[in-house]
PDB file of N, CA and C in Angstrom:
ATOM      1  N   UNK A   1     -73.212 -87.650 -38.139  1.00  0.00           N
ATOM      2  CA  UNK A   1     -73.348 -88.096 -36.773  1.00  0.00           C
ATOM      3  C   UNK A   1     -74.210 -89.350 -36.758  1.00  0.00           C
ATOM      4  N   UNK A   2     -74.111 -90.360 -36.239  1.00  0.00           N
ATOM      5  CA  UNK A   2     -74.493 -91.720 -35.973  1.00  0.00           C
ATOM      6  C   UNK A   2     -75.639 -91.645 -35.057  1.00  0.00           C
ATOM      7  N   UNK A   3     -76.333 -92.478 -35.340  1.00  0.00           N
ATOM      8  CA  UNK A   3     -77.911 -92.126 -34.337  1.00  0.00           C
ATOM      9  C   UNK A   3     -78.055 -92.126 -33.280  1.00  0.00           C
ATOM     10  N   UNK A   4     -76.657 -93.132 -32.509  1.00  0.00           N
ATOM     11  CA  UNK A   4     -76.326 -93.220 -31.087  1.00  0.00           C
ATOM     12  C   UNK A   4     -75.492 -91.757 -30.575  1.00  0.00           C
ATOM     13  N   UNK A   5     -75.288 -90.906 -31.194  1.00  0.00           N
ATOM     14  CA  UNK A   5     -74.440 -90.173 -30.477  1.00  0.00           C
ATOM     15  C   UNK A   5     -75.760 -88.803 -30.219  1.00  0.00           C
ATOM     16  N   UNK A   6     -75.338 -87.995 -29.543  1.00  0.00           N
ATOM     17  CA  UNK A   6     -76.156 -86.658 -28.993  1.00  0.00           C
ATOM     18  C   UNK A   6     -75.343 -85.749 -29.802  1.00  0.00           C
ATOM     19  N   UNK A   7     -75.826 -84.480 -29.694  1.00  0.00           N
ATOM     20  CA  UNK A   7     -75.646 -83.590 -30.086  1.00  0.00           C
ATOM     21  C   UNK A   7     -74.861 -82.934 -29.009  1.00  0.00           C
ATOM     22  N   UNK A   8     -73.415 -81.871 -29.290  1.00  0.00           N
ATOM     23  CA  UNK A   8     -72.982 -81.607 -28.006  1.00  0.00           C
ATOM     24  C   UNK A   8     -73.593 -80.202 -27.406  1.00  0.00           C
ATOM     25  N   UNK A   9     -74.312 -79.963 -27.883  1.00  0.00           N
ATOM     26  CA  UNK A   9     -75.113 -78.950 -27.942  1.00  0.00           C
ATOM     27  C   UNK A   9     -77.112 -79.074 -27.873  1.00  0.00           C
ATOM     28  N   UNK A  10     -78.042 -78.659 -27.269  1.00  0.00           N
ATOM     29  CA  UNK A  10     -79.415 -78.760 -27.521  1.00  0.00           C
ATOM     30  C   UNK A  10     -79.986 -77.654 -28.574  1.00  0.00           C
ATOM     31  N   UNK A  11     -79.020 -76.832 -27.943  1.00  0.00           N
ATOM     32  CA  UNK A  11     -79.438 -75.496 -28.891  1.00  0.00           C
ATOM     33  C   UNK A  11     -78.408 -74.765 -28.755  1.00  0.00           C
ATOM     34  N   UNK A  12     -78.130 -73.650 -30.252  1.00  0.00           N
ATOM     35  CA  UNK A  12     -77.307 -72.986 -30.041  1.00  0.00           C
ATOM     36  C   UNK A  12     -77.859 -71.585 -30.429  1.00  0.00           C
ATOM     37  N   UNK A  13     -77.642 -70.474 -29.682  1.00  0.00           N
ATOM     38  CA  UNK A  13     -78.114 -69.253 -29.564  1.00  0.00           C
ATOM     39  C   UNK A  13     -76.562 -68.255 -30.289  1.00  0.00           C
ATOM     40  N   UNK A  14     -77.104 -67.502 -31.411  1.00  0.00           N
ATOM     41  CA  UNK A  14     -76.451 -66.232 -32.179  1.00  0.00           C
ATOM     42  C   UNK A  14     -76.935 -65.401 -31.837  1.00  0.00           C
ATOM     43  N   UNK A  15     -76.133 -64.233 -31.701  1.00  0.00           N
ATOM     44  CA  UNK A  15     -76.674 -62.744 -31.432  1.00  0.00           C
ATOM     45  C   UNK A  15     -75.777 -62.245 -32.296  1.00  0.00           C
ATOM     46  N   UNK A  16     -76.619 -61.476 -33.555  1.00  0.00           N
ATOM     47  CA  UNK A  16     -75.786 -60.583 -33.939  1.00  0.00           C
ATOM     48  C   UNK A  16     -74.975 -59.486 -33.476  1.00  0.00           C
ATOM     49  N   UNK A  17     -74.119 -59.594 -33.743  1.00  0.00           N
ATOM     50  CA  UNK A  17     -73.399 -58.281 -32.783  1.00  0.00           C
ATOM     51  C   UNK A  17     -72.725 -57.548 -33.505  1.00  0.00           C
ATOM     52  N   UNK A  18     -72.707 -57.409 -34.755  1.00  0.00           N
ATOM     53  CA  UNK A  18     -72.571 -56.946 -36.292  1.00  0.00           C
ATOM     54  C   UNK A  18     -72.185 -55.470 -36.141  1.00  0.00           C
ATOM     55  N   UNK A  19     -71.522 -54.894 -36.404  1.00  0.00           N
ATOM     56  CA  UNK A  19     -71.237 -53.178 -36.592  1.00  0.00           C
ATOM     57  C   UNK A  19     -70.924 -52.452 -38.064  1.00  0.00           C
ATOM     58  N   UNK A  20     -72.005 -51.943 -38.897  1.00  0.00           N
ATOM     59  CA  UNK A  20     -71.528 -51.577 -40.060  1.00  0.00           C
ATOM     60  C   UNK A  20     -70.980 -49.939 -40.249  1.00  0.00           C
ATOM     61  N   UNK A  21     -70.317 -50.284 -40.829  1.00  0.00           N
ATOM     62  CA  UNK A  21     -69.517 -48.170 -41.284  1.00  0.00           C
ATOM     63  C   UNK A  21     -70.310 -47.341 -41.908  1.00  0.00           C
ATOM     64  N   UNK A  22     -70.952 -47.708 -42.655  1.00  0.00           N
ATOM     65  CA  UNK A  22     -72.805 -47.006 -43.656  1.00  0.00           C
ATOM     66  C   UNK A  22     -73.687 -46.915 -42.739  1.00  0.00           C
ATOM     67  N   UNK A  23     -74.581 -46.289 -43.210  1.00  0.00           N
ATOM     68  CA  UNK A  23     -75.842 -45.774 -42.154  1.00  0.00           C
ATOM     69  C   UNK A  23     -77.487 -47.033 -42.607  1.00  0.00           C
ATOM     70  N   UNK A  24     -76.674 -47.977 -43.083  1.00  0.00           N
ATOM     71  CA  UNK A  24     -77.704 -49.409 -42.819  1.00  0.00           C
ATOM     72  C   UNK A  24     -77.985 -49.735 -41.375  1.00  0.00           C
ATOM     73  N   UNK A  25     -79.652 -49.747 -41.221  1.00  0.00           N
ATOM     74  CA  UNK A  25     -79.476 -50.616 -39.530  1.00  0.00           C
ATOM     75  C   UNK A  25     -78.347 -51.650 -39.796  1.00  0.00           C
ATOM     76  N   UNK A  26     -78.372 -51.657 -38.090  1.00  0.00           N
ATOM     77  CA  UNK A  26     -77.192 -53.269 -37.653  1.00  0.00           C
ATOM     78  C   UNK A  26     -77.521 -53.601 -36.433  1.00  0.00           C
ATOM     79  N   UNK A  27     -77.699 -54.806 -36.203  1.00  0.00           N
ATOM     80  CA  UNK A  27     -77.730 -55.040 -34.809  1.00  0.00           C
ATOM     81  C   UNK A  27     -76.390 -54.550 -33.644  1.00  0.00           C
ATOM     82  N   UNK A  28     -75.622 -53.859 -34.241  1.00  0.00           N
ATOM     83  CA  UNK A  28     -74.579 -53.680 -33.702  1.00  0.00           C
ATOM     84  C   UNK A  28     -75.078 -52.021 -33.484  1.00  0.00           C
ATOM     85  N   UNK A  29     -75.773 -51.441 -33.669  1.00  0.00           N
ATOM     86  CA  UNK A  29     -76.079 -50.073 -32.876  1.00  0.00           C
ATOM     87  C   UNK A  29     -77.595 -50.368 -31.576  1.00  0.00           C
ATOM     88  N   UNK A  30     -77.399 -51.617 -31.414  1.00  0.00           N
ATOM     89  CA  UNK A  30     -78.367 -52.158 -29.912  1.00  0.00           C
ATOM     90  C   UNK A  30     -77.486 -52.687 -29.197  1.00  0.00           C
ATOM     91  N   UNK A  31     -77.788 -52.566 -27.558  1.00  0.00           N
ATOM     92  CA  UNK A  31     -76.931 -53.329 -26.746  1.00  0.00           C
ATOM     93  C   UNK A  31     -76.512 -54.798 -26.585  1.00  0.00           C
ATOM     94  N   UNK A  32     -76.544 -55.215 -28.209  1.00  0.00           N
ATOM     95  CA  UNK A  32     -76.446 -56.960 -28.474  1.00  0.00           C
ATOM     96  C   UNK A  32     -75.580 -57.794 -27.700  1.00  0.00           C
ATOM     97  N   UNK A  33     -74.196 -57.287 -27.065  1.00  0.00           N
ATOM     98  CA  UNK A  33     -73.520 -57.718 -26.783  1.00  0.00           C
ATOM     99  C   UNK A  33     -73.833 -58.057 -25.182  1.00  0.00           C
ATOM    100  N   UNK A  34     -74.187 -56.828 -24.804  1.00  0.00           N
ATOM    101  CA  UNK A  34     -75.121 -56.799 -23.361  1.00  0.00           C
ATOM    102  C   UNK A  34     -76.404 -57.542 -22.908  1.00  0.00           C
ATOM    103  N   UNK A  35     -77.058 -57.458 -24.242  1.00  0.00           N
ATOM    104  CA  UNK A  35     -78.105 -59.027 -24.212  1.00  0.00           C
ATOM    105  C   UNK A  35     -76.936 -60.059 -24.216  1.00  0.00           C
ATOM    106  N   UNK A  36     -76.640 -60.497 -25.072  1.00  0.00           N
ATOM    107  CA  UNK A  36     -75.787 -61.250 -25.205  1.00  0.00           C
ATOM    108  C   UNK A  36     -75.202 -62.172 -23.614  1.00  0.00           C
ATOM    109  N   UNK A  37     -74.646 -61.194 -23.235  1.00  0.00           N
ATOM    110  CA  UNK A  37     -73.695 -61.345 -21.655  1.00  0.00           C
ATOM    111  C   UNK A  37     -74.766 -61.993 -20.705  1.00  0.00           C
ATOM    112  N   UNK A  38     -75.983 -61.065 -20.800  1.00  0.00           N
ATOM    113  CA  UNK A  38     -77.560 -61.069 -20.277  1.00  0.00           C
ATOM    114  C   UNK A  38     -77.737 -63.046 -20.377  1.00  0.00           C
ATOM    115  N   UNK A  39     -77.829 -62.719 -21.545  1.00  0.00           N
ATOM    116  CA  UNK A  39     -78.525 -64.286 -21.770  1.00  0.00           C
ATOM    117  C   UNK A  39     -77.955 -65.519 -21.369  1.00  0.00           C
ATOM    118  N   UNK A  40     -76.132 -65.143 -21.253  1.00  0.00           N
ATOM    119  CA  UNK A  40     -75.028 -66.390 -21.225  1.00  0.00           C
ATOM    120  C   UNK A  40     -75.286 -66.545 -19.540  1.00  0.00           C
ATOM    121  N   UNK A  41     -75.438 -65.175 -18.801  1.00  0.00           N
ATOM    122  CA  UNK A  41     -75.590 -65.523 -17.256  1.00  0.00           C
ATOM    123  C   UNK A  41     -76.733 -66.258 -16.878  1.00  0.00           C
ATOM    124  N   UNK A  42     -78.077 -65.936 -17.530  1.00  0.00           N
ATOM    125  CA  UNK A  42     -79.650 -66.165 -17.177  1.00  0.00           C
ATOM    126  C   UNK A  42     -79.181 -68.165 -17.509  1.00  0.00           C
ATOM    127  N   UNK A  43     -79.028 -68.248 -18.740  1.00  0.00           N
ATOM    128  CA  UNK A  43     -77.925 -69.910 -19.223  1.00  0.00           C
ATOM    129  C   UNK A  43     -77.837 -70.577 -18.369  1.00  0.00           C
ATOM    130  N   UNK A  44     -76.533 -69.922 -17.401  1.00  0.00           N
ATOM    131  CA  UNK A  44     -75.861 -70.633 -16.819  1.00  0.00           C
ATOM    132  C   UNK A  44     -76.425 -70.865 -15.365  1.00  0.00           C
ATOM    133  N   UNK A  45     -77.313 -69.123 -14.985  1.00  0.00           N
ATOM    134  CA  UNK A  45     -78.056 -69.884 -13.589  1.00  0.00           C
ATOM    135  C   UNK A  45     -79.141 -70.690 -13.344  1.00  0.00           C
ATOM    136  N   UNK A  46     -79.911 -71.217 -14.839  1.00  0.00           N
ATOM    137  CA  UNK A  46     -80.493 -72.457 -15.002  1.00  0.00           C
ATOM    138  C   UNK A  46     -80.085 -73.758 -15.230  1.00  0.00           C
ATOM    139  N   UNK A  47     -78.878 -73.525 -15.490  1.00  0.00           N
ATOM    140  CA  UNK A  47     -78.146 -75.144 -15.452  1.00  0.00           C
ATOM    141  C   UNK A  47     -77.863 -75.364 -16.855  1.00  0.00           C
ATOM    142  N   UNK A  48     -78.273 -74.236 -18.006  1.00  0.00           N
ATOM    143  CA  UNK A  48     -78.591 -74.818 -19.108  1.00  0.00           C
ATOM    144  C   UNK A  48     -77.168 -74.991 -19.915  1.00  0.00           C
ATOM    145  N   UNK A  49     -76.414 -74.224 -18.827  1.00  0.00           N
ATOM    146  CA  UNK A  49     -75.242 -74.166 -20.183  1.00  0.00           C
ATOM    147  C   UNK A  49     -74.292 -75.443 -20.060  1.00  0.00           C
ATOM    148  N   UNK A  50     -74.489 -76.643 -20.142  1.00  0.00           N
ATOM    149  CA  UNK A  50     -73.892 -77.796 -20.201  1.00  0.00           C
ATOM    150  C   UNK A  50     -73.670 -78.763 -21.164  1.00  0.00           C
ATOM    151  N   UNK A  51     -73.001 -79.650 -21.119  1.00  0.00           N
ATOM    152  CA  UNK A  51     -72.818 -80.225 -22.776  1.00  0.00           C
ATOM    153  C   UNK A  51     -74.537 -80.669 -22.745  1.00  0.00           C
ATOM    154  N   UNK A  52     -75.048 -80.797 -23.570  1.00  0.00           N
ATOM    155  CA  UNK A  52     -76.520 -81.250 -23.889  1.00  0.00           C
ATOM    156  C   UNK A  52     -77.196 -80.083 -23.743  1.00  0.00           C
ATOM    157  N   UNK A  53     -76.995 -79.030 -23.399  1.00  0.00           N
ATOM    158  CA  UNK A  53     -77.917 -77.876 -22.901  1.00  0.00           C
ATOM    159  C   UNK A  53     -77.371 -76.567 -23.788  1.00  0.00           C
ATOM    160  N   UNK A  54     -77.817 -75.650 -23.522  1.00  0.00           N
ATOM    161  CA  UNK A  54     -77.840 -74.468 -24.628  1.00  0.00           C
ATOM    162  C   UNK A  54     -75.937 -73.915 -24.413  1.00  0.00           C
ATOM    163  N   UNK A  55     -75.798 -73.381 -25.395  1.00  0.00           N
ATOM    164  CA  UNK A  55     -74.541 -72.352 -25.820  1.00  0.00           C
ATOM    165  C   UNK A  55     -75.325 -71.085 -26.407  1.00  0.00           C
ATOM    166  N   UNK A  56     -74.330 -70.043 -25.837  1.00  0.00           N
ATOM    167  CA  UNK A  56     -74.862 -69.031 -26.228  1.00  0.00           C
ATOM    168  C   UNK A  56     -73.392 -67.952 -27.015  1.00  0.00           C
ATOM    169  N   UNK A  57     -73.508 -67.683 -28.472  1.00  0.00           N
ATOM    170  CA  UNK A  57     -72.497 -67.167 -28.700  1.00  0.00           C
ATOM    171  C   UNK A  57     -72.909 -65.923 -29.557  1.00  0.00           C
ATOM    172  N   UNK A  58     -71.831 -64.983 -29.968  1.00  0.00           N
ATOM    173  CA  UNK A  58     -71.612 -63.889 -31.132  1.00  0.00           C
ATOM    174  C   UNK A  58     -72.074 -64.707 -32.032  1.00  0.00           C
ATOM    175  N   UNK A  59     -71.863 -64.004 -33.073  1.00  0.00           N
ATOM    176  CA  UNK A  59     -72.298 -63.985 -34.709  1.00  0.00           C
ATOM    177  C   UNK A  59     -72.353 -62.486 -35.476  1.00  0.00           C
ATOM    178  N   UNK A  60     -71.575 -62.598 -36.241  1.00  0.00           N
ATOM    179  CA  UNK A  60     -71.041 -61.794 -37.720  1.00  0.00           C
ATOM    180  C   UNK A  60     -72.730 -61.459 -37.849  1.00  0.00           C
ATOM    181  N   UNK A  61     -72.613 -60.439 -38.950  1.00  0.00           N
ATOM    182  CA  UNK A  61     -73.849 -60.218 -39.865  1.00  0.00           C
ATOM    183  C   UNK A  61     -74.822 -61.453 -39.987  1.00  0.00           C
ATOM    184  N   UNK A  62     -75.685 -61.655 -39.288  1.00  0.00           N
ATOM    185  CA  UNK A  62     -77.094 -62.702 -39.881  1.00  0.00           C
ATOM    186  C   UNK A  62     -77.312 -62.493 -41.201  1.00  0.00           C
ATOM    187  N   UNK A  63     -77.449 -61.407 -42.068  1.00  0.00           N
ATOM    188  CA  UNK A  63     -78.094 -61.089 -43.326  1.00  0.00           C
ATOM    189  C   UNK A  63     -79.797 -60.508 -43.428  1.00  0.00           C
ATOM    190  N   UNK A  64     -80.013 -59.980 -42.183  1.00  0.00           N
ATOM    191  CA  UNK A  64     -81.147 -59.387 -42.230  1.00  0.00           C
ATOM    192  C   UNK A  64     -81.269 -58.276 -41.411  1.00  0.00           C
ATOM    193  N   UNK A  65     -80.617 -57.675 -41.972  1.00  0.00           N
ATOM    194  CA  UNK A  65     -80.118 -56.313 -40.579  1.00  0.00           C
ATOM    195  C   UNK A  65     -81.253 -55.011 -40.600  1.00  0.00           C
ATOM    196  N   UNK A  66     -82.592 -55.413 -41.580  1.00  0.00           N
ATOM    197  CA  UNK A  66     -83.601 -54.521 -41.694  1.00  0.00           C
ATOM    198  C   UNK A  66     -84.395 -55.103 -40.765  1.00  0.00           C
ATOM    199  N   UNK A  67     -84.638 -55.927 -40.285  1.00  0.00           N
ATOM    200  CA  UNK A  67     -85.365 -56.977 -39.066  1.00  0.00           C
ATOM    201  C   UNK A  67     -85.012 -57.074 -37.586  1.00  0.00           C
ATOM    202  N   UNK A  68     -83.571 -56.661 -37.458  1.00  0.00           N
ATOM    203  CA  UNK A  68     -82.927 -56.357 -36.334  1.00  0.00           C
ATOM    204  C   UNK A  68     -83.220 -55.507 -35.175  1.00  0.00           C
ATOM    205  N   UNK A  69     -82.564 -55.633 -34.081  1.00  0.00           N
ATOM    206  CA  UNK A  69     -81.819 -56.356 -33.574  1.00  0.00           C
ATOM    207  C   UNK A  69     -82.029 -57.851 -33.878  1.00  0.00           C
ATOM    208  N   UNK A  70     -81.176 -58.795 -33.890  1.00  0.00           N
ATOM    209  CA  UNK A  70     -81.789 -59.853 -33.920  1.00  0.00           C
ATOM    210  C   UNK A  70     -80.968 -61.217 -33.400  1.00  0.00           C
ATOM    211  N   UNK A  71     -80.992 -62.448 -33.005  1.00  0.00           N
ATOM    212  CA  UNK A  71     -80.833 -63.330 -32.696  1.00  0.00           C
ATOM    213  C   UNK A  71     -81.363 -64.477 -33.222  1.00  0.00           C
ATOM    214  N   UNK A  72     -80.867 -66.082 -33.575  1.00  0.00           N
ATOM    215  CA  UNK A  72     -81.625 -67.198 -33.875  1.00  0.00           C
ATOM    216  C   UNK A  72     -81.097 -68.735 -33.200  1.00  0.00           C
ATOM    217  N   UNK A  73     -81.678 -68.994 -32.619  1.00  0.00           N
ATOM    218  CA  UNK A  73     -81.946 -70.300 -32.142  1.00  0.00           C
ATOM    219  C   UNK A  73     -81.492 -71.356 -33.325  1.00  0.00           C
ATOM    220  N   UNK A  74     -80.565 -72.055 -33.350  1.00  0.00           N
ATOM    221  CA  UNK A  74     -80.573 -73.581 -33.789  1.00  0.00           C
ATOM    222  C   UNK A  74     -80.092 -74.572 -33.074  1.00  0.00           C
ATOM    223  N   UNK A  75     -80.870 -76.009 -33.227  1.00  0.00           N
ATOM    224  CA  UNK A  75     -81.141 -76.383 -34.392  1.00  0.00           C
ATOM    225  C   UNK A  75     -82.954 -75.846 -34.952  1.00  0.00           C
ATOM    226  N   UNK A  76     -83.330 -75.183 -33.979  1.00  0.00           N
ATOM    227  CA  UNK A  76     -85.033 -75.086 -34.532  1.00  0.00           C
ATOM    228  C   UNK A  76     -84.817 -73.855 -35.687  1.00  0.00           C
ATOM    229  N   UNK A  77     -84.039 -72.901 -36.028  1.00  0.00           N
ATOM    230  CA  UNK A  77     -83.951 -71.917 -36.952  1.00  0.00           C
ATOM    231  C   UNK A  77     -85.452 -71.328 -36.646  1.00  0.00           C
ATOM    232  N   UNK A  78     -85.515 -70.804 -35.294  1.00  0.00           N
ATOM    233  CA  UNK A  78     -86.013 -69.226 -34.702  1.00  0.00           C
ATOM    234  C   UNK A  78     -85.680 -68.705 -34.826  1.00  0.00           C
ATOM    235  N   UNK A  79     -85.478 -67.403 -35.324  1.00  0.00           N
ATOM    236  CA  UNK A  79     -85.332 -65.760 -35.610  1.00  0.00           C
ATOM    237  C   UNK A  79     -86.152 -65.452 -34.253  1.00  0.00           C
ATOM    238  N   UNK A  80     -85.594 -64.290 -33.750  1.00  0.00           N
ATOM    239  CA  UNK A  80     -86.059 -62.833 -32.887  1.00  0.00           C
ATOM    240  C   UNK A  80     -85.120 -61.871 -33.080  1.00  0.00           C
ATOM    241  N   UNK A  81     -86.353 -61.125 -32.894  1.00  0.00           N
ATOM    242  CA  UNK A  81     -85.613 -59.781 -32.190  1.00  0.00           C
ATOM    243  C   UNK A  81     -85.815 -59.741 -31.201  1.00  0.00           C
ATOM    244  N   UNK A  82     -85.282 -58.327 -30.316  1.00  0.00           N
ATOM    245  CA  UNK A  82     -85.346 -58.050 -29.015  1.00  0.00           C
ATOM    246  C   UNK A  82     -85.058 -56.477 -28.506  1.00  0.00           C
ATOM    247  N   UNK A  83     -85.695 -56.517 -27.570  1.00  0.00           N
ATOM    248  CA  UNK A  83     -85.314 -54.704 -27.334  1.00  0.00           C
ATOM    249  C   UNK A  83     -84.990 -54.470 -26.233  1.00  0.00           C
ATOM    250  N   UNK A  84     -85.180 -55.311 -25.198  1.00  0.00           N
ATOM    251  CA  UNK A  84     -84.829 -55.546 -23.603  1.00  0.00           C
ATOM    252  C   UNK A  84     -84.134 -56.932 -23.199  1.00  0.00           C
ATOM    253  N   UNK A  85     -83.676 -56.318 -21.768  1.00  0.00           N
ATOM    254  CA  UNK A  85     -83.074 -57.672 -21.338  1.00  0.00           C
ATOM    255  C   UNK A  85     -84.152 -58.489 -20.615  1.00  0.00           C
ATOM    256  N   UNK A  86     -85.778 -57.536 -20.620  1.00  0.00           N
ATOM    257  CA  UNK A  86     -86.993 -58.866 -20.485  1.00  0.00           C
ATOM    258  C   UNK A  86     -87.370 -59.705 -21.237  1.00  0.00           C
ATOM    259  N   UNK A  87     -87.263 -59.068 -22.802  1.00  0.00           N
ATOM    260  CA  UNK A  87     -87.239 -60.298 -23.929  1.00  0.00           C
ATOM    261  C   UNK A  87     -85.861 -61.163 -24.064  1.00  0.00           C
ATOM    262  N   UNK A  88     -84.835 -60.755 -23.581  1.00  0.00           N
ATOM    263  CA  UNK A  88     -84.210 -61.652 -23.195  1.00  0.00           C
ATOM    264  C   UNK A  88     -83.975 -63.135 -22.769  1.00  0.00           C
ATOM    265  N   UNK A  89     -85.002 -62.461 -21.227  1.00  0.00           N
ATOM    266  CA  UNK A  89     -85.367 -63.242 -20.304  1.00  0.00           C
ATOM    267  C   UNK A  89     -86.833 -64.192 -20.495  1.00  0.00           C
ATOM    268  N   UNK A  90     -87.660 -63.519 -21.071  1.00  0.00           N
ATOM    269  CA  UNK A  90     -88.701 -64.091 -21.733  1.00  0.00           C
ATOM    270  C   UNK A  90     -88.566 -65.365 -23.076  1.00  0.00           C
ATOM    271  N   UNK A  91     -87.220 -65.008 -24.133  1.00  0.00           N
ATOM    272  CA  UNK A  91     -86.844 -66.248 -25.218  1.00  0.00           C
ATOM    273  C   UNK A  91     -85.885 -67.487 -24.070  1.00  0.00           C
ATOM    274  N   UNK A  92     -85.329 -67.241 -23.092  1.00  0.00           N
ATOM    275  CA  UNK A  92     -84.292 -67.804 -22.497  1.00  0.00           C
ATOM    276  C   UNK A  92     -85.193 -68.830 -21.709  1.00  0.00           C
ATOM    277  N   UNK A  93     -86.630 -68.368 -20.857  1.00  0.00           N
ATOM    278  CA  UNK A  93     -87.007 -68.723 -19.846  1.00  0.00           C
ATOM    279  C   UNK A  93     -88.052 -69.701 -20.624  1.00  0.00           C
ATOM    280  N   UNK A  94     -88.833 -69.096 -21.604  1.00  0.00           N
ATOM    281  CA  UNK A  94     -89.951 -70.187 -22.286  1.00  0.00           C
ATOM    282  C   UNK A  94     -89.492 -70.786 -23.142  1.00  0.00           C
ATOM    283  N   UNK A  95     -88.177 -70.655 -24.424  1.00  0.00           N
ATOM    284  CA  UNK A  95     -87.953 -71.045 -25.704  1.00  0.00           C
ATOM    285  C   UNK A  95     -86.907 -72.212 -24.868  1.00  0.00           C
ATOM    286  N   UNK A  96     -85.824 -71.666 -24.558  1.00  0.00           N
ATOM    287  CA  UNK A  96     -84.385 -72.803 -24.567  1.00  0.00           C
ATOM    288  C   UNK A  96     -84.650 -73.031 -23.021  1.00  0.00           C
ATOM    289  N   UNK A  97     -85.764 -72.870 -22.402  1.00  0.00           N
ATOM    290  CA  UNK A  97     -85.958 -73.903 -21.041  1.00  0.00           C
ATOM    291  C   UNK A  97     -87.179 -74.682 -20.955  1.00  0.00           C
ATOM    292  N   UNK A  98     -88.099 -73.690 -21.500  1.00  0.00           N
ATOM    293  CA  UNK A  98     -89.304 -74.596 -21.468  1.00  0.00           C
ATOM    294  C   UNK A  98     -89.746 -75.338 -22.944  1.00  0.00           C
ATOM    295  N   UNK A  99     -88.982 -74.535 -24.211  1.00  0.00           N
ATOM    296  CA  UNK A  99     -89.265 -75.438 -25.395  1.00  0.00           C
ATOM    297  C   UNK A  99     -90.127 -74.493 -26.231  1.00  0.00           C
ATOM    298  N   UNK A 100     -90.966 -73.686 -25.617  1.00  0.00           N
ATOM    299  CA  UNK A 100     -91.984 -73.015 -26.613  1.00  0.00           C
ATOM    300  C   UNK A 100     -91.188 -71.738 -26.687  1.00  0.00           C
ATOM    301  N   UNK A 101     -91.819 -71.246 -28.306  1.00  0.00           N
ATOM    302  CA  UNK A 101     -91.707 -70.095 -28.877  1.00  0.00           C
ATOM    303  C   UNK A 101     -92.111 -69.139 -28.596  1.00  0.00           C
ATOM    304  N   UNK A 102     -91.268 -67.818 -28.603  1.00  0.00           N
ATOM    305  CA  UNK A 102     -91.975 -66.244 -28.131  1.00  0.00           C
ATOM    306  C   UNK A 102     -92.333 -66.302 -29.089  1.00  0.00           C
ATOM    307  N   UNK A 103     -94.205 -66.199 -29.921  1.00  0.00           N
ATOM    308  CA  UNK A 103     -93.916 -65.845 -30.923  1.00  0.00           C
ATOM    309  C   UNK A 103     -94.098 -64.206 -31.082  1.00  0.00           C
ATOM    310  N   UNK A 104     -94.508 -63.698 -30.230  1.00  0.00           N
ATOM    311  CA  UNK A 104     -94.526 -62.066 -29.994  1.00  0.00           C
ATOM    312  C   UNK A 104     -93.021 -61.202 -30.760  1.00  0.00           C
ATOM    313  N   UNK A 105     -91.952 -62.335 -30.254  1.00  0.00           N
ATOM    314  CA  UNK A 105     -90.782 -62.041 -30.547  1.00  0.00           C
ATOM    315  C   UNK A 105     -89.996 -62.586 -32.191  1.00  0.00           C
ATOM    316  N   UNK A 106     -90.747 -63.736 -32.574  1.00  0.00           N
ATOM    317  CA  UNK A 106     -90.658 -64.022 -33.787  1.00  0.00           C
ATOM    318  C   UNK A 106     -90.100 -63.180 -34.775  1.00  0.00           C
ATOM    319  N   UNK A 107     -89.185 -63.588 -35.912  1.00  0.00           N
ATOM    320  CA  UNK A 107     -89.216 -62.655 -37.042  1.00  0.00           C
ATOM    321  C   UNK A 107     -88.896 -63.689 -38.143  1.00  0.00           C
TER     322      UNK A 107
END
C-alpha cells in the first residue's frame, strides 16, 4: 500500500467463534457469536462501522483456546477475553472508539 492511500479499515475486530468435537476449551462453548452480533450493533450505533472505521467479523480457531473466550483487535494485535456483553461494551466504547486499552481485559 502506497503512503497516500488509507487503510479500508481502522481496525479490524475477530471473535473466535471456533467449535471443537474434544473436550479442549473453545471459544465456541461461550456466547461468541452473541458478543459478536453485540459488538457489530454497539459499531454501527457509533458510526464506527464505515470505510475508515472498525469491521467487526468471525474467525476460525485463534490458536489459544486455553485463554479463551477470546477476541483480537488489528492492526494493534490486542488479545481479550470476555465474559459479558459489558466487556463487550467496555473494549468497543474505550479501545475502537476512544483508542485506549481494556487492560483488565488483556490477554
Amino acid at each position: 500500500m502506497s503512503s497516500d492511500q488509507t487503510a479500508f479499515y481502522s481496525r479490524h475486530v475477530f471473535f473466535c467463534t471456533n467449535r471443537r468435537d474434544d473436550d479442549r476449551p473453545c471459544c465456541g462453548n461461550h456466547p461468541m457469536t452473541q458478543w459478536r452480533d453485540h459488538a457489530k450493533d454497539r459499531v454501527k450505533a457509533l458510526g464506527l462501522a464505515v470505510q475508515g472505521g472498525v469491521r467487526i467479523n468471525n474467525a476460525g480457531c485463534l490458536g489459544r483456546c486455553e485463554e479463551g473466550p477470546l477476541l483480537v483487535v488489528y492492526p494493534d494485535g490486542v488479545w481479550y477475553t470476555c465474559h459479558s456483553e459489558a466487556d463487550i461494551d467496555e473494549i468497543v466504547d474505550s479501545h475502537l472508539k476512544g483508542g485506549r486499552v481494556v487492560e483488565r481485559l488483556r490477554r
